[in-house]
Protein backbone atom coordinates (compact mmCIF):
# COMPACT_ATOMS: atom_id res chain seq x y z
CA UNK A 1 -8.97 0.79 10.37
CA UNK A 2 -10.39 -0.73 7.17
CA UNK A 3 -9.38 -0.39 3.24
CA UNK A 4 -12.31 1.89 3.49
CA UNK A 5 -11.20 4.47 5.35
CA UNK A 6 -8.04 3.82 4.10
CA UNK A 7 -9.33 4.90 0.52
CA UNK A 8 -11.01 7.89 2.23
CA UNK A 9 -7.93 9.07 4.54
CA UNK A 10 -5.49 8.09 1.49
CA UNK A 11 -3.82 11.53 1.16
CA UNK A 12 -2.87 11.61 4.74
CA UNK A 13 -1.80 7.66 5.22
CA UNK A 14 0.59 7.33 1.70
CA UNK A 15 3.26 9.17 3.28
CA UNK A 16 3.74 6.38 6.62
CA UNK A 17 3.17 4.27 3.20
CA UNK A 18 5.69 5.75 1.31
CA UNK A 19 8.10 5.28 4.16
CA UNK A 20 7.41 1.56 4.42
CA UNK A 21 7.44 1.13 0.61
CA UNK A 22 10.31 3.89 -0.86
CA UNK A 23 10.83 2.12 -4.04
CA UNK A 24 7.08 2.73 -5.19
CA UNK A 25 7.05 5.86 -7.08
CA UNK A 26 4.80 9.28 -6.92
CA UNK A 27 2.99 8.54 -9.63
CA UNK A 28 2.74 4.59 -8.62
CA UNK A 29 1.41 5.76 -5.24
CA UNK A 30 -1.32 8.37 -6.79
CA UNK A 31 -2.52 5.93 -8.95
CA UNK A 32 -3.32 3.40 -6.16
CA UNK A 33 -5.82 5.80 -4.86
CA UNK A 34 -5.41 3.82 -1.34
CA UNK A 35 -7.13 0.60 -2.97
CA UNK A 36 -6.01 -2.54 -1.79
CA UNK A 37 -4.94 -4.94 -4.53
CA UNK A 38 -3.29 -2.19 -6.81
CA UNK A 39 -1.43 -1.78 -3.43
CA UNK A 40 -0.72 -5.36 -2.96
CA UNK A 41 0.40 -5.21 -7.02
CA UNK A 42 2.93 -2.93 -6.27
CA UNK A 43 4.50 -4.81 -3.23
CA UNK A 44 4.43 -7.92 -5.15
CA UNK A 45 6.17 -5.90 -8.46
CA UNK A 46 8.42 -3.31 -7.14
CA UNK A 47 10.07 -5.88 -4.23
CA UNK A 48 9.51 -9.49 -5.88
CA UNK A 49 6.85 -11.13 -3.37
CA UNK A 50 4.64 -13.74 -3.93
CA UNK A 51 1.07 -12.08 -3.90
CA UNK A 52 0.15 -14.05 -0.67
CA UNK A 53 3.54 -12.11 0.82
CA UNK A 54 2.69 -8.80 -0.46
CA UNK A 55 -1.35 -8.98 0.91
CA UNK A 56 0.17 -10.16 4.44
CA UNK A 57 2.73 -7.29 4.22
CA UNK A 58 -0.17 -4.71 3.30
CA UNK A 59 -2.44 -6.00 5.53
CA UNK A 60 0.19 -6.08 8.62
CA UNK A 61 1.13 -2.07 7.76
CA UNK A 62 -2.92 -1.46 8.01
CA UNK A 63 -2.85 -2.63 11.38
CA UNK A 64 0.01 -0.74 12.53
CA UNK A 65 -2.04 2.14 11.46
């Protein structure tokens, strides 16, 4: 799967997202839309990575998908 379909099939994935990520808010998740770096922003603000952490963790939970 890729960020696009991600973006397209964002309604159904944000809830195996939200259970990966619990901290990250309603609002925080409809505002992401399923786009990439606001994702990665959240990681990296609502858990304290390092944005090169928070891109690997996104981008291993897109290919569990």
């Amino acid at each position: 799967m890729n960020w696009d379909q991600v973006e397209g099939k964002w309604r159904e994935l944000k809830g195996k997202a939200q259970a990966k990520w619990g901290d990250i808010t309603d609002d925080e998740w409809h505002s992401t839309e399923g786009r990439r770096e606001q994702l990665v922003g959240l990681v990296q603000e609502k858990y304290g990575r390092a944005k090169e952490v928070a891109e690997r963790e996104v981008d291993e939970w897109l290919r569990t998908l």
